[in-house]
N, C-alpha and C. Protein backbone atom coordinates (compact mmCIF):
# COMPACT_ATOMS: atom_id res chain seq x y z
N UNK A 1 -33.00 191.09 92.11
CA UNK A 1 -34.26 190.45 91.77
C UNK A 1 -35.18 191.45 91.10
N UNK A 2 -36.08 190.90 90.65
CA UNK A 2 -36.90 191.92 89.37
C UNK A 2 -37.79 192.13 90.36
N UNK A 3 -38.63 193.28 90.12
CA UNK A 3 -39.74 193.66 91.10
C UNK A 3 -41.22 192.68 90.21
N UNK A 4 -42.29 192.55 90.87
CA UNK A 4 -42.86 191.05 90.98
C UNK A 4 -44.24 192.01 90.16
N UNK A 5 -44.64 190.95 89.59
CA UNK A 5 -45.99 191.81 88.97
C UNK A 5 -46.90 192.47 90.25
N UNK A 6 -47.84 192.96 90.15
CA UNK A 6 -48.96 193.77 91.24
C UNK A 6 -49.53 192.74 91.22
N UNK A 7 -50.58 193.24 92.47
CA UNK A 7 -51.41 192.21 93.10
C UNK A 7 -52.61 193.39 92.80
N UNK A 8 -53.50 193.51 92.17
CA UNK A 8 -54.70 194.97 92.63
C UNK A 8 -55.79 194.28 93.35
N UNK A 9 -56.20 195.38 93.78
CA UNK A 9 -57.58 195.16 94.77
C UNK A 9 -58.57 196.31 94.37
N UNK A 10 -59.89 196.35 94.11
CA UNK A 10 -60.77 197.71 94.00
C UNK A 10 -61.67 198.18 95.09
N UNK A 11 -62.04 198.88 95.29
CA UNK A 11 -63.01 199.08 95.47
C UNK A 11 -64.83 198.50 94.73
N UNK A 12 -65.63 198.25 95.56
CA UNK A 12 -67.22 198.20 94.81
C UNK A 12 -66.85 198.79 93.38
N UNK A 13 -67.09 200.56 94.01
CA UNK A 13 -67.94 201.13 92.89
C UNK A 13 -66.20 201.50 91.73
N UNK A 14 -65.08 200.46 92.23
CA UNK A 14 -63.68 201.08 91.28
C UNK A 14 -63.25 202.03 91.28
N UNK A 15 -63.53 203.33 92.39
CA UNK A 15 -62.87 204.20 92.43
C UNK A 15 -61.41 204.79 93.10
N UNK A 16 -61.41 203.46 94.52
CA UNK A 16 -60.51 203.34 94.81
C UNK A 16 -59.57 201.98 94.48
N UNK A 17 -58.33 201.67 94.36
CA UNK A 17 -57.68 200.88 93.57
C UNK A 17 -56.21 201.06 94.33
N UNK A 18 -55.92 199.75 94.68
CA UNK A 18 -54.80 199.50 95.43
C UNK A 18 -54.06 198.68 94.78
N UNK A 19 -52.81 198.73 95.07
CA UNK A 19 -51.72 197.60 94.55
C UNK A 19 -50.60 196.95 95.43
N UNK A 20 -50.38 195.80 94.96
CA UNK A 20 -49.77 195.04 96.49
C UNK A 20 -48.68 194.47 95.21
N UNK A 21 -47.19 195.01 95.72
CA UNK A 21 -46.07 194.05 95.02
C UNK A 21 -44.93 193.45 96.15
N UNK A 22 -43.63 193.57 95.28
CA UNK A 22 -42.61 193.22 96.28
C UNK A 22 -41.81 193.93 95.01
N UNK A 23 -41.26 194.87 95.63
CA UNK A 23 -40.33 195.51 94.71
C UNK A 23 -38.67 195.95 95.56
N UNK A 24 -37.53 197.00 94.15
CA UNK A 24 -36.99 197.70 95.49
C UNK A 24 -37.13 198.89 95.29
N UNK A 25 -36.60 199.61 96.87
CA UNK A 25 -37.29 200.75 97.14
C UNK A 25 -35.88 201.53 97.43
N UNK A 26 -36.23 202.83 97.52
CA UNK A 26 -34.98 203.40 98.07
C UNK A 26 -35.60 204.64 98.46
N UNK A 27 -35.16 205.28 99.36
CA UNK A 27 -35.57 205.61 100.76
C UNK A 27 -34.49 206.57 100.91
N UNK A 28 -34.14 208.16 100.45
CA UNK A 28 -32.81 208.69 100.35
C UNK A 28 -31.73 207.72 99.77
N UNK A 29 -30.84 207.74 100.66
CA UNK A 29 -29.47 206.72 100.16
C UNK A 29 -29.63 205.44 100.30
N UNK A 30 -30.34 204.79 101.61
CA UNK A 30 -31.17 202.97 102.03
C UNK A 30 -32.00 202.73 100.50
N UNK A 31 -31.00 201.57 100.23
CA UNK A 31 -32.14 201.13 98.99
C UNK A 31 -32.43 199.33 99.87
N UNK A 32 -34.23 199.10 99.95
CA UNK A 32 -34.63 198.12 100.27
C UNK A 32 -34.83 197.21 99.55
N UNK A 33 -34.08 195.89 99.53
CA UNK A 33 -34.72 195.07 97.90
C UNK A 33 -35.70 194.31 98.34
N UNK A 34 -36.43 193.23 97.21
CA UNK A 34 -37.13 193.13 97.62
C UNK A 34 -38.33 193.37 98.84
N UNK A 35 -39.03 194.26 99.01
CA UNK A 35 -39.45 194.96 100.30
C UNK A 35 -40.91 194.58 99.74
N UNK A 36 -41.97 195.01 100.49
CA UNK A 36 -43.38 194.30 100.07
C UNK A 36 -43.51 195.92 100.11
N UNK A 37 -44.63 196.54 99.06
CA UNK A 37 -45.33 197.62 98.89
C UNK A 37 -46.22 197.93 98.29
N UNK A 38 -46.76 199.44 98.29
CA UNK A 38 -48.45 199.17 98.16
C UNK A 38 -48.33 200.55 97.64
N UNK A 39 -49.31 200.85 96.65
CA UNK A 39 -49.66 202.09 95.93
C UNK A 39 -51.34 202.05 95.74
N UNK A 40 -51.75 203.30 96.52
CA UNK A 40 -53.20 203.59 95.90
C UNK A 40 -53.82 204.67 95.06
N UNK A 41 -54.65 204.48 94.60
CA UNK A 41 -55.74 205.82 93.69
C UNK A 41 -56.85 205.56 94.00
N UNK A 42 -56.94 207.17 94.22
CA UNK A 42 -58.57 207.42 94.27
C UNK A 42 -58.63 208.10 93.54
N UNK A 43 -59.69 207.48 92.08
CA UNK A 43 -59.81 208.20 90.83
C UNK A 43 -58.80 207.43 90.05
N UNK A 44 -58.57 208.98 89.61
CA UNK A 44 -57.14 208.46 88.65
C UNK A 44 -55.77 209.01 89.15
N UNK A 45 -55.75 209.59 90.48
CA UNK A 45 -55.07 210.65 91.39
C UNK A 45 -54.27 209.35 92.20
N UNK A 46 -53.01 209.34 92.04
CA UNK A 46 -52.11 208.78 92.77
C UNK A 46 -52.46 209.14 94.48
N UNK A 47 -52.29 208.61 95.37
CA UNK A 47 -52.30 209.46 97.16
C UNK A 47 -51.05 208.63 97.59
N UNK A 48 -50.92 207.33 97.41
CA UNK A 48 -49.60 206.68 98.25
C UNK A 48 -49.22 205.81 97.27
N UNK A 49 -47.73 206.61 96.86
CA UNK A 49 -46.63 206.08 96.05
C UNK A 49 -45.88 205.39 96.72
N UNK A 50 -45.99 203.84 96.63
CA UNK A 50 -44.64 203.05 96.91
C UNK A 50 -44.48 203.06 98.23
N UNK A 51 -45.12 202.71 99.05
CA UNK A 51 -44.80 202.97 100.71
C UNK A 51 -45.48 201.44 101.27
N UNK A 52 -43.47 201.43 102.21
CA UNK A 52 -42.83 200.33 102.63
C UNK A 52 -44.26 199.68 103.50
N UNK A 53 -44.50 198.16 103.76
CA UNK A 53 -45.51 197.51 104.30
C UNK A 53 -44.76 196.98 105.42
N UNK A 54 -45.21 196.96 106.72
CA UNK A 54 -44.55 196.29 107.90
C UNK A 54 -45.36 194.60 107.63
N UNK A 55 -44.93 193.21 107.73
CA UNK A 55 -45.61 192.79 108.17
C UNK A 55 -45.12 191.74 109.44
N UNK A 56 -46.95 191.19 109.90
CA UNK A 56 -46.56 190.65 111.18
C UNK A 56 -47.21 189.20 111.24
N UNK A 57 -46.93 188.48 111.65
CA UNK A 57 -47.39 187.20 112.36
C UNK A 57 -49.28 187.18 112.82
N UNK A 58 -49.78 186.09 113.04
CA UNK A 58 -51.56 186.59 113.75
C UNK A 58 -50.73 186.92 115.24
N UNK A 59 -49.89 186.37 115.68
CA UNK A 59 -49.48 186.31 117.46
C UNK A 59 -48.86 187.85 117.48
N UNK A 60 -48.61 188.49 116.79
CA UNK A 60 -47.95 189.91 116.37
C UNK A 60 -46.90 190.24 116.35
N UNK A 61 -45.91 189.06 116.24
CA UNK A 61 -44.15 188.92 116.08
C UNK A 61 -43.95 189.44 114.51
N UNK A 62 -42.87 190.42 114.29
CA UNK A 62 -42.95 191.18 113.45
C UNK A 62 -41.67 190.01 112.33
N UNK A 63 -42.05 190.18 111.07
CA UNK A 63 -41.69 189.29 109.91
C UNK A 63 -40.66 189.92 109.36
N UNK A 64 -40.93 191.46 108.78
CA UNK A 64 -40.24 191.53 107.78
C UNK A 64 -40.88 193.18 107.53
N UNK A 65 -39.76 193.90 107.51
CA UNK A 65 -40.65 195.24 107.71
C UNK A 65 -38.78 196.55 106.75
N UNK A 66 -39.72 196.93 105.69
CA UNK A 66 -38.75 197.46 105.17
C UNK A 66 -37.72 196.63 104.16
N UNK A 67 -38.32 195.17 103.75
CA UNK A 67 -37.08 194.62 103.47
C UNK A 67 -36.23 193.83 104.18
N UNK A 68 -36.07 194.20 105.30
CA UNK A 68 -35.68 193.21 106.56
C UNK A 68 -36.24 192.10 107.07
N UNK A 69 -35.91 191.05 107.34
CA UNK A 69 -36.10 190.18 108.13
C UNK A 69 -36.13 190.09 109.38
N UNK A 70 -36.73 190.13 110.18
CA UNK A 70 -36.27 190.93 111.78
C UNK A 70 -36.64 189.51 112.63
């Protein structure tokens, strides 16, 4: 599957700038497909490249974390 356009989010004043996709990832030799992930900048300075999103339920039963279905 193709990795999915971004989702961005800013900050007010635009300095910080987040991105929300579903891409794949690979992780040493584990490649995750489709996996949900997130990249931010502050500035124009990369800080978190591509790092895997756990998510969970409101009751806190875990969904899908890494790519997995759990």
């Amino acid at each position: 599957m193709k990795n999915t356009e971004a989702i961005s989010i800013f900050s007010p004043c635009k300095r910080v700038h987040a991105e929300f996709a579903i891409a794949t990832v690979w992780v040493g030799a584990t490649v995750y497909p489709d996996a949900p992930v997130w990249r931010v900048w502050c500035g124009d300075r990369l800080v978190i490249d591509t790092s895997l999103i756990g998510m969970k339920t409101a009751q806190g039963r875990v969904l899908l974390y890494g790519g997995f279905f759990l």
